[in-house]
Structure formats: structure tokens, C-alpha cells
PDB file of N, CA and C in Angstrom:
ATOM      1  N   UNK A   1       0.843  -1.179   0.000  1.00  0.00           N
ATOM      2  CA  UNK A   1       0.000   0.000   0.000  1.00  0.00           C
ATOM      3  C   UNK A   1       0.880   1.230   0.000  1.00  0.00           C
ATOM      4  N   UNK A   2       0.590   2.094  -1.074  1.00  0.00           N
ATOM      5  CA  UNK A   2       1.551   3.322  -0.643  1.00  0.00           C
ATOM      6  C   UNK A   2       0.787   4.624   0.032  1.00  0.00           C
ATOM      7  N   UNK A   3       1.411   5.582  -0.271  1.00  0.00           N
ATOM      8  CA  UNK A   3       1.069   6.994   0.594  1.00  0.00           C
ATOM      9  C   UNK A   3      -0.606   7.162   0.003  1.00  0.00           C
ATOM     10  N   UNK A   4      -1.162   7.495   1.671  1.00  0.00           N
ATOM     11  CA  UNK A   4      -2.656   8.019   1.427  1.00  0.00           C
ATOM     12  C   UNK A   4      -3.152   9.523   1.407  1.00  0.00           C
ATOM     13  N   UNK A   5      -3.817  10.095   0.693  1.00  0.00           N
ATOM     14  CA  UNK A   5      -3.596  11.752   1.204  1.00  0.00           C
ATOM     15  C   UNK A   5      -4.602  11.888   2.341  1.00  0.00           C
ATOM     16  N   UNK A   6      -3.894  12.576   2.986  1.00  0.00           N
ATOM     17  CA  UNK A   6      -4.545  12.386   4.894  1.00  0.00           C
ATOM     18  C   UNK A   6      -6.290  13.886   4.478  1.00  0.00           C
ATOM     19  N   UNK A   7      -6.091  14.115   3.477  1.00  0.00           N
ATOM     20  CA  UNK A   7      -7.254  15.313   3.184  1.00  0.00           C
ATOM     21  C   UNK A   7      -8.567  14.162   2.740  1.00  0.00           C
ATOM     22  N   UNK A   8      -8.660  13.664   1.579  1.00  0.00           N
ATOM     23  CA  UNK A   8      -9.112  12.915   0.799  1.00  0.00           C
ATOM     24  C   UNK A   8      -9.348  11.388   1.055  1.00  0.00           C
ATOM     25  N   UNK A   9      -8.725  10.791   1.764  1.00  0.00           N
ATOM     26  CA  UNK A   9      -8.309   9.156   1.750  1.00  0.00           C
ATOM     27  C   UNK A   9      -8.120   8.609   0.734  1.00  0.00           C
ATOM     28  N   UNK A  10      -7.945   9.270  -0.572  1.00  0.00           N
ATOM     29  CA  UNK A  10      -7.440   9.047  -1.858  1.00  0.00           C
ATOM     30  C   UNK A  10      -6.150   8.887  -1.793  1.00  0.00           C
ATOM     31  N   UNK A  11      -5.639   7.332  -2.563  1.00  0.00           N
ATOM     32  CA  UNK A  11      -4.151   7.240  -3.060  1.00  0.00           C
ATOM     33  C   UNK A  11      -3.326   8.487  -3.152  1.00  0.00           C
ATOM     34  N   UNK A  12      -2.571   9.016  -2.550  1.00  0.00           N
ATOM     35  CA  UNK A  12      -1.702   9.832  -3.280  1.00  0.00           C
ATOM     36  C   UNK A  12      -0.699   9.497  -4.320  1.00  0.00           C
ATOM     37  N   UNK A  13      -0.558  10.389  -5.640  1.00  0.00           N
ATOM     38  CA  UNK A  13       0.455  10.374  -7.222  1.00  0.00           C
ATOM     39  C   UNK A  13       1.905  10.176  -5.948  1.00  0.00           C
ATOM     40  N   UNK A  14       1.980   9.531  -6.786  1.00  0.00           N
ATOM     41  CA  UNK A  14       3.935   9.072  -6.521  1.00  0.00           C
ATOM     42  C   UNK A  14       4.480  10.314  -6.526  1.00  0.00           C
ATOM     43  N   UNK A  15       6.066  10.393  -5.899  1.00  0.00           N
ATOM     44  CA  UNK A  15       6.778  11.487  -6.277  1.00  0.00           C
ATOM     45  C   UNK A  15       7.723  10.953  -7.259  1.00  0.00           C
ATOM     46  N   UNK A  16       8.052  11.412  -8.302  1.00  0.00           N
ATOM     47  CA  UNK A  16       9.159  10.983  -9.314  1.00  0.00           C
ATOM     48  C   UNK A  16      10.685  10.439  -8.467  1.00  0.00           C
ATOM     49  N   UNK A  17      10.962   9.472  -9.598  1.00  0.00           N
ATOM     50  CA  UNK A  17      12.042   8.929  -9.045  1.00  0.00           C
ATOM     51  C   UNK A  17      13.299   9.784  -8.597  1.00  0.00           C
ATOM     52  N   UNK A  18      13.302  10.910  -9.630  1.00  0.00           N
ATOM     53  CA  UNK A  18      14.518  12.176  -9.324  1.00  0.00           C
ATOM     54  C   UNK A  18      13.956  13.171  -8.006  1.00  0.00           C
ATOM     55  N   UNK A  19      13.280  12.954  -7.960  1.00  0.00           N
ATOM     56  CA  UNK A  19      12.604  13.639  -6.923  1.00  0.00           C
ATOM     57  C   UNK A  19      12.401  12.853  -5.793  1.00  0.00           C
ATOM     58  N   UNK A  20      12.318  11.672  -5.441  1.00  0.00           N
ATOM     59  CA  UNK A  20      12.569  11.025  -4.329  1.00  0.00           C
ATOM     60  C   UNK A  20      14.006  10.667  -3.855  1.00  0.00           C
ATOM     61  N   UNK A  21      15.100  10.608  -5.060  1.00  0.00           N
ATOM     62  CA  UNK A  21      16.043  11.110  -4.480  1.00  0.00           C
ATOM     63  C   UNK A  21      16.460  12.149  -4.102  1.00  0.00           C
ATOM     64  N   UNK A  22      16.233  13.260  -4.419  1.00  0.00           N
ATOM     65  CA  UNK A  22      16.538  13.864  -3.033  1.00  0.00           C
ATOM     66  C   UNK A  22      15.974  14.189  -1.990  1.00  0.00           C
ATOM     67  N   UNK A  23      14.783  13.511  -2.021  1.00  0.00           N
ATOM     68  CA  UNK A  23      14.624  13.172  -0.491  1.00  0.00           C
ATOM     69  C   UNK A  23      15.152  12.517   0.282  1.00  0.00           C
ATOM     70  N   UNK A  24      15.582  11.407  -0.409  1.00  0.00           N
ATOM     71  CA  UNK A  24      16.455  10.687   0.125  1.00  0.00           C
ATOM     72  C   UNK A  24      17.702  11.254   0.855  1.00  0.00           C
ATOM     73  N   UNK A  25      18.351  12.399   0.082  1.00  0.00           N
ATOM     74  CA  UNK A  25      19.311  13.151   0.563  1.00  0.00           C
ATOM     75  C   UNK A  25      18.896  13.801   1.684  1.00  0.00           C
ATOM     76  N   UNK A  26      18.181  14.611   1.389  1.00  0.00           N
ATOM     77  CA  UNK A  26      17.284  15.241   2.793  1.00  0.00           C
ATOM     78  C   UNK A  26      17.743  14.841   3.899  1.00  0.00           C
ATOM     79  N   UNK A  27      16.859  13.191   3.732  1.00  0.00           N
ATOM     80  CA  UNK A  27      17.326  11.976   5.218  1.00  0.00           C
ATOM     81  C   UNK A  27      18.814  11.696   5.369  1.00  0.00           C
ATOM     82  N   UNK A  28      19.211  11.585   4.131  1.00  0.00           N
ATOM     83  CA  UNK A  28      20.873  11.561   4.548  1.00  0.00           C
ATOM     84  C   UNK A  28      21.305  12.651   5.415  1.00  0.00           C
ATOM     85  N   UNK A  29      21.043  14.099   4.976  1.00  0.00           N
ATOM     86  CA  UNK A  29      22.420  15.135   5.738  1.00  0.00           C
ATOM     87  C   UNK A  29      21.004  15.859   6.390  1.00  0.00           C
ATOM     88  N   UNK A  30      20.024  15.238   7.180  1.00  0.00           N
ATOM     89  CA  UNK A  30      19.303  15.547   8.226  1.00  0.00           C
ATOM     90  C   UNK A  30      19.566  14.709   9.230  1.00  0.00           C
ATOM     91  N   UNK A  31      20.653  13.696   9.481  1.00  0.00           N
ATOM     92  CA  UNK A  31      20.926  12.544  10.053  1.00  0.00           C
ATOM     93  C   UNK A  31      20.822  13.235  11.562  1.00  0.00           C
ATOM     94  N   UNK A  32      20.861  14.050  12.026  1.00  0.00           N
ATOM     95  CA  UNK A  32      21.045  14.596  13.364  1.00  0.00           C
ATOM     96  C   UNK A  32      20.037  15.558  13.765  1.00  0.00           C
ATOM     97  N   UNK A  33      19.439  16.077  12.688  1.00  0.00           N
ATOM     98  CA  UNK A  33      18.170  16.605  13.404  1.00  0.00           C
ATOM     99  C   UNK A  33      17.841  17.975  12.710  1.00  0.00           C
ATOM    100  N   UNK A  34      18.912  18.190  11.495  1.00  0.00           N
ATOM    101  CA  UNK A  34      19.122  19.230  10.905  1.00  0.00           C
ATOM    102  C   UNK A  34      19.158  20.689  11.808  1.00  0.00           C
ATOM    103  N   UNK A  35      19.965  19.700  12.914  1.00  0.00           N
ATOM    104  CA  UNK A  35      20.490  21.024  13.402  1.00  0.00           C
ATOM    105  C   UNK A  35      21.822  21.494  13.283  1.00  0.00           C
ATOM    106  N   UNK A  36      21.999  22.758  13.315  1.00  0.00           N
ATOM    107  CA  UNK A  36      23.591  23.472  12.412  1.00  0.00           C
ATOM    108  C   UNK A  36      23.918  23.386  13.586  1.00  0.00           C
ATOM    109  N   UNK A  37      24.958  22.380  14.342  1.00  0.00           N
ATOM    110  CA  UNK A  37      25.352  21.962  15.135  1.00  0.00           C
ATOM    111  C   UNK A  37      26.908  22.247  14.795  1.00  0.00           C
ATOM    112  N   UNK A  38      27.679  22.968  15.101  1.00  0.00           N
ATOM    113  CA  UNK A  38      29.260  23.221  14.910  1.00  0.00           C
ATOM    114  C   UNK A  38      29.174  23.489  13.311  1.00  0.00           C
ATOM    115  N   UNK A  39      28.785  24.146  12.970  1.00  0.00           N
ATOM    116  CA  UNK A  39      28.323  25.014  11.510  1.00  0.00           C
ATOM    117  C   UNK A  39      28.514  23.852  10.226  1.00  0.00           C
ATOM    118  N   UNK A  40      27.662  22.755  10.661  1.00  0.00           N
ATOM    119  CA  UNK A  40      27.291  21.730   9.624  1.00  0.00           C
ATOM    120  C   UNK A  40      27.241  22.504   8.235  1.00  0.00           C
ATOM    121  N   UNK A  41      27.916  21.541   7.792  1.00  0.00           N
ATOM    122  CA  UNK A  41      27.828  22.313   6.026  1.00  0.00           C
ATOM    123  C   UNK A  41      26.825  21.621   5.711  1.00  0.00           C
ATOM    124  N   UNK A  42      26.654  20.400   5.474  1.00  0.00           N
ATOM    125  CA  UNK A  42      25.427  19.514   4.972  1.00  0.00           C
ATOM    126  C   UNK A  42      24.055  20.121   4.920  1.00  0.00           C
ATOM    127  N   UNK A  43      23.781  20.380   6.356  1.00  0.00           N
ATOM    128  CA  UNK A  43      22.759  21.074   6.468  1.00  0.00           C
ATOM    129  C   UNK A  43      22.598  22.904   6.338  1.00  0.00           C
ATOM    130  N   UNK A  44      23.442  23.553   6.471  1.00  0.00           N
ATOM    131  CA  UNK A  44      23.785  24.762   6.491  1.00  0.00           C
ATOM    132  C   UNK A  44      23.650  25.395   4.802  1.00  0.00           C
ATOM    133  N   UNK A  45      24.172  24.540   4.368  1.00  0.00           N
ATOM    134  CA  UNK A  45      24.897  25.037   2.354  1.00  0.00           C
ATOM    135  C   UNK A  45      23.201  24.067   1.633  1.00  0.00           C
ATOM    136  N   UNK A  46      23.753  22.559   2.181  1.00  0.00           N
ATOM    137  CA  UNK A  46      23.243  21.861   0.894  1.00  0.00           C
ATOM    138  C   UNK A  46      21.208  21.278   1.215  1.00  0.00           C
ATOM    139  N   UNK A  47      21.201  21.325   2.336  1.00  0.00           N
ATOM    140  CA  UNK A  47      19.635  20.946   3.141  1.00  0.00           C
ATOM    141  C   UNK A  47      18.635  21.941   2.383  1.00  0.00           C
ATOM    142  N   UNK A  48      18.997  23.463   2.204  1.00  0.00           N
ATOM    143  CA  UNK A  48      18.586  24.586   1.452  1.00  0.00           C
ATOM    144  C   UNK A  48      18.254  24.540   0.074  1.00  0.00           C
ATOM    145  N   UNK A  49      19.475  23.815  -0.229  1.00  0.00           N
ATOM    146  CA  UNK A  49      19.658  23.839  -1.953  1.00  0.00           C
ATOM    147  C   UNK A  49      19.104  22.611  -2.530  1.00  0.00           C
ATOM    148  N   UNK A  50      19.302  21.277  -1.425  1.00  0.00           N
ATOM    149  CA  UNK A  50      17.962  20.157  -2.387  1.00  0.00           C
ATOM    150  C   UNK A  50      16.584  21.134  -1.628  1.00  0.00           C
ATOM    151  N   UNK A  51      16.264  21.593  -0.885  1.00  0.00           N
ATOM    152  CA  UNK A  51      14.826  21.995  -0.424  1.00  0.00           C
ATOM    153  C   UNK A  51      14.345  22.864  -2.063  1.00  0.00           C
ATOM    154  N   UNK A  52      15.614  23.586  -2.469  1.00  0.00           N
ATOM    155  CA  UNK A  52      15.311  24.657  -3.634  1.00  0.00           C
ATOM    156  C   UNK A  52      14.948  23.426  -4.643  1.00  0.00           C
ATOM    157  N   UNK A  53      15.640  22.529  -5.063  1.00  0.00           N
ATOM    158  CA  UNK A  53      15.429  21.437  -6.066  1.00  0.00           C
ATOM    159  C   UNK A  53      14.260  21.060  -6.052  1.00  0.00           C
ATOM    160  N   UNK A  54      13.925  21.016  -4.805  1.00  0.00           N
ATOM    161  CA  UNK A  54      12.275  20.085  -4.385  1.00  0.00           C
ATOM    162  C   UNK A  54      10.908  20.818  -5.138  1.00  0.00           C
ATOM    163  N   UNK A  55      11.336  22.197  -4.097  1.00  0.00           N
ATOM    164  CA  UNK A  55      10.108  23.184  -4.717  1.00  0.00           C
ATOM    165  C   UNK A  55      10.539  23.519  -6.603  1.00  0.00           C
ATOM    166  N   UNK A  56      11.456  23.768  -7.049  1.00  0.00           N
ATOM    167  CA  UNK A  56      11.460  24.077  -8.316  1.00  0.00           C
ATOM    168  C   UNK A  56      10.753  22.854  -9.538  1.00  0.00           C
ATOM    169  N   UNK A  57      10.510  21.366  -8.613  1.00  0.00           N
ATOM    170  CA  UNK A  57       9.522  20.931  -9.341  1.00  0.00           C
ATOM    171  C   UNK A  57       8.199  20.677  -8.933  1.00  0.00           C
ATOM    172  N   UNK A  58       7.873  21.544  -8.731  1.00  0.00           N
ATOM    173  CA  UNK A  58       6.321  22.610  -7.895  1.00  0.00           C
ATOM    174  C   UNK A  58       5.968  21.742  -6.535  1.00  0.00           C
ATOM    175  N   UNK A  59       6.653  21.081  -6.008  1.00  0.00           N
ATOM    176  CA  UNK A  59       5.954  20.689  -4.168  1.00  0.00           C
ATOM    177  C   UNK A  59       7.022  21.862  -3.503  1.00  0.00           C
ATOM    178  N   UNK A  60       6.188  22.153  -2.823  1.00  0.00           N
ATOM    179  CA  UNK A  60       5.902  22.964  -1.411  1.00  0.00           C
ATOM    180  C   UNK A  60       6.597  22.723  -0.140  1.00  0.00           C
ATOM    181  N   UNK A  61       7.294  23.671   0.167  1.00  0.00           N
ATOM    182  CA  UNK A  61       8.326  23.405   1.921  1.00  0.00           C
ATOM    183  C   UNK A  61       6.989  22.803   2.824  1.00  0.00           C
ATOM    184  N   UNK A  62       5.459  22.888   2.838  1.00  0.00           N
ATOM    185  CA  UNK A  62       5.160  21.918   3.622  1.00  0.00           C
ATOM    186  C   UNK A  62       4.914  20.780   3.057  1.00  0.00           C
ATOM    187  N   UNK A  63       4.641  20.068   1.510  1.00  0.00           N
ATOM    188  CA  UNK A  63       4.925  18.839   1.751  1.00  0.00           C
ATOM    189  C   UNK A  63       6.068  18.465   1.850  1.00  0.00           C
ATOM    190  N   UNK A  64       7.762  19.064   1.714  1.00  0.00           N
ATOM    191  CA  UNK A  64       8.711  18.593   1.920  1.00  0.00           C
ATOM    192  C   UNK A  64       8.515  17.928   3.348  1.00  0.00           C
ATOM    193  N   UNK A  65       8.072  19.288   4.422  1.00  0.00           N
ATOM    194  CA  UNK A  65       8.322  18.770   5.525  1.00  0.00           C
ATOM    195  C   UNK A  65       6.750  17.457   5.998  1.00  0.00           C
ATOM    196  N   UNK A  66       6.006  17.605   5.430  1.00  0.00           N
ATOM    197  CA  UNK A  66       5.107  16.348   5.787  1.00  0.00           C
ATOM    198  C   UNK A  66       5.184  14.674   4.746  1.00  0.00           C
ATOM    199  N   UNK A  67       5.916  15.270   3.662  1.00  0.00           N
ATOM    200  CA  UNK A  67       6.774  13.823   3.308  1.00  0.00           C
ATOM    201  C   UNK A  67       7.427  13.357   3.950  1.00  0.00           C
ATOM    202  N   UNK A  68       8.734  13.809   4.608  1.00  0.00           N
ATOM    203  CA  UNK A  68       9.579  13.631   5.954  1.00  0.00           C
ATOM    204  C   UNK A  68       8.730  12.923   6.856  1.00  0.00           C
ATOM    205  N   UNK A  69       7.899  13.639   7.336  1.00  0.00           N
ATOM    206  CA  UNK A  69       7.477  13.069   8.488  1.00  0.00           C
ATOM    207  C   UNK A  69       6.902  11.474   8.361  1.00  0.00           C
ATOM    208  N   UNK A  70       6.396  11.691   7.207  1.00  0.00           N
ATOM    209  CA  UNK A  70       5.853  10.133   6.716  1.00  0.00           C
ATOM    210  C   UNK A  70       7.016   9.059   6.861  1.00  0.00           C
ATOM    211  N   UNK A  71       7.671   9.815   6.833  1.00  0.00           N
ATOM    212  CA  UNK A  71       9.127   9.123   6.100  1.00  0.00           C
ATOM    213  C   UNK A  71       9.417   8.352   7.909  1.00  0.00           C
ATOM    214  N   UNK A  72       9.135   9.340   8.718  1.00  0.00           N
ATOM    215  CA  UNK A  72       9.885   9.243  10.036  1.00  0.00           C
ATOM    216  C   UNK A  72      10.154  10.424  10.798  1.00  0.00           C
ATOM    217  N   UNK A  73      10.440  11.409  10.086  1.00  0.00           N
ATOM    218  CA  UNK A  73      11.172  12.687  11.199  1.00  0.00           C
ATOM    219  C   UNK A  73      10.326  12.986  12.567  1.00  0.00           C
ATOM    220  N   UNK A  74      11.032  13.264  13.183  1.00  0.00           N
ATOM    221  CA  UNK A  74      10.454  13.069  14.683  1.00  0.00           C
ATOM    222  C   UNK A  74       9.489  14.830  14.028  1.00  0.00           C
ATOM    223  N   UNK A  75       9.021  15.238  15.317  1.00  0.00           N
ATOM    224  CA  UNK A  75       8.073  16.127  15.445  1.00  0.00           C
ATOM    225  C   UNK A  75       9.350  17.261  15.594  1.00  0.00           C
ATOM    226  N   UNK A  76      10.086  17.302  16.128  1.00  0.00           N
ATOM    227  CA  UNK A  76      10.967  18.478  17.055  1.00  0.00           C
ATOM    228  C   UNK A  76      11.976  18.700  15.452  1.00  0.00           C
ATOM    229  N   UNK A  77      12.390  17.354  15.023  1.00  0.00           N
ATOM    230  CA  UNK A  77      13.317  17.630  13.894  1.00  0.00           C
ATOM    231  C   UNK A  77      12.741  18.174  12.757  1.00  0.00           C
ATOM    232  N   UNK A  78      11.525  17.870  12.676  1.00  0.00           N
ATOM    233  CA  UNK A  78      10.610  18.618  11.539  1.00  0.00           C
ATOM    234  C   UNK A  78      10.469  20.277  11.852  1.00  0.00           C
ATOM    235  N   UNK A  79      10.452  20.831  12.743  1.00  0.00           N
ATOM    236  CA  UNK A  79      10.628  22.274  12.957  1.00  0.00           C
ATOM    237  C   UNK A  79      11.817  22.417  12.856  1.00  0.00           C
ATOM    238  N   UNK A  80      13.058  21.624  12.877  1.00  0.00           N
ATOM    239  CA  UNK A  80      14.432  22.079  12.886  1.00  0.00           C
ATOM    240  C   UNK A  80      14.557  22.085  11.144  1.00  0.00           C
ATOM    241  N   UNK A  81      14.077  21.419  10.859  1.00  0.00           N
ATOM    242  CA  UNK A  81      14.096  21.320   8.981  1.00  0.00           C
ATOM    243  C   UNK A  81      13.276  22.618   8.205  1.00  0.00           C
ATOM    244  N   UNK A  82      12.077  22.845   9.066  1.00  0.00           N
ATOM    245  CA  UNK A  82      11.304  24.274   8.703  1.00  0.00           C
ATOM    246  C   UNK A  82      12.523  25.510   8.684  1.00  0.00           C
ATOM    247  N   UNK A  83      12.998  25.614   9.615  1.00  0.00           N
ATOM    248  CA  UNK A  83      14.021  26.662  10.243  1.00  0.00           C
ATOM    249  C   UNK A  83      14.645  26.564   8.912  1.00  0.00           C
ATOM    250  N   UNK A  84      15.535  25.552   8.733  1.00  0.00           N
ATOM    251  CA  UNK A  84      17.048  25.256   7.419  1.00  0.00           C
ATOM    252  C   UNK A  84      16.280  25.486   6.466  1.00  0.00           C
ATOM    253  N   UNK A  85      15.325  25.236   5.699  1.00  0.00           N
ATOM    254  CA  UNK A  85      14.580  25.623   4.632  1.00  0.00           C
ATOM    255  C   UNK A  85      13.568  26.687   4.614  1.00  0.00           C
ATOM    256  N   UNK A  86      13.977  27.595   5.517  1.00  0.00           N
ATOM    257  CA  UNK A  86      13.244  28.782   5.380  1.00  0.00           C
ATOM    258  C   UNK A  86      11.615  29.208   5.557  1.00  0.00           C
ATOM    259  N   UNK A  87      11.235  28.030   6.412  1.00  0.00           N
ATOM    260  CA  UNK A  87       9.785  28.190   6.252  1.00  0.00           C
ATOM    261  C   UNK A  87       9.370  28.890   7.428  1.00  0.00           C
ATOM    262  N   UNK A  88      10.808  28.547   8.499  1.00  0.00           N
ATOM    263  CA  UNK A  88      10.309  29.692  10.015  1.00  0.00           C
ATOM    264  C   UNK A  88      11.459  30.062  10.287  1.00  0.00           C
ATOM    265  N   UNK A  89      11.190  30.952  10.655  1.00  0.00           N
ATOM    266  CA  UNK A  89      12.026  32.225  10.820  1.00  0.00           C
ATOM    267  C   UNK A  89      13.167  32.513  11.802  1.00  0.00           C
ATOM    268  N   UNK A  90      11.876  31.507  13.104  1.00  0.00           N
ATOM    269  CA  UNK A  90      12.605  31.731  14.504  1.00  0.00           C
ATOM    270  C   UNK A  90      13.109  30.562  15.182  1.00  0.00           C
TER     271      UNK A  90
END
């Protein structure tokens, strides 16, 4: 069974294969919580720049961050990922 849309209870469309990799990346250099912990480059430079990849093929910093969560990201690391991708501020 794959992803359900939590609006609808309709199947949700796949995300493309180029596009699930870098989500995949995401989970890679979010390994800690995407926090800029001793000025992480991973997350600091490159967490930003696949987030830019993501949205430039039209999904949205919140489904980035509610794909994640599907995925696993805790609750606390999902606001630390909002922060690195610009969706909050503070």
C-alpha cells in the first residue's frame, strides 16, 4: 500500500524517481536533526539547496516537511528542517 492523502483518503500520485532522491538526501544530511550543530555544512549550504530542487519541481516546503514526516522525522526535527529551509524564521 503506498502513501494516502490524509485530506481525501485518496491514493496519493507518486513522487518521481529524481525527486525522491533527493529526499532521500534530505534523510541523509538531516541525520542529526538538521540542526547546524558546529556550523554543519550539509545542512547549512546543501539541506537549502535540495529543499530549492524540491520546490522548483512545484511541491511545497510543507509537503517537503510532511513527506519527511511520513518518512519518520520526529516532530521536534521537523521544525528544525522548517528553520534550514526557510519556512520559520525563529
Amino acid at each position: 500500500m503506498g502513501a494516502v492523502d490524509a485530506l481525501t483518503g485518496e491514493p496519493a500520485q507518486a513522487v518521481p524517481d529524481e525527486v525522491r532522491s533527493l529526499f532521500d538526501r534530505l534523510v541523509q544530511y538531516g541525520n542529526n536533526g538538521y540542526g547546524d550543530r558546529r556550523g554543519n555544512y550539509f545542512v547549512r549550504e546543501l539541506v537549502p539547496e535540495i529543499a530549492a530542487d524540491i520546490r522548483a519541481t512545484g511541491y511545497t516546503n510543507d509537503f517537503i516537511a510532511s513527506y519527511l514526516l511520513a518518512y519518520g522525522l520526529t516532530e521536534d526535527n521537523e521544525k528544525s528542517l522548517r528553520k534550514v529551509i526557510g519556512l520559520v524564521t525563529s
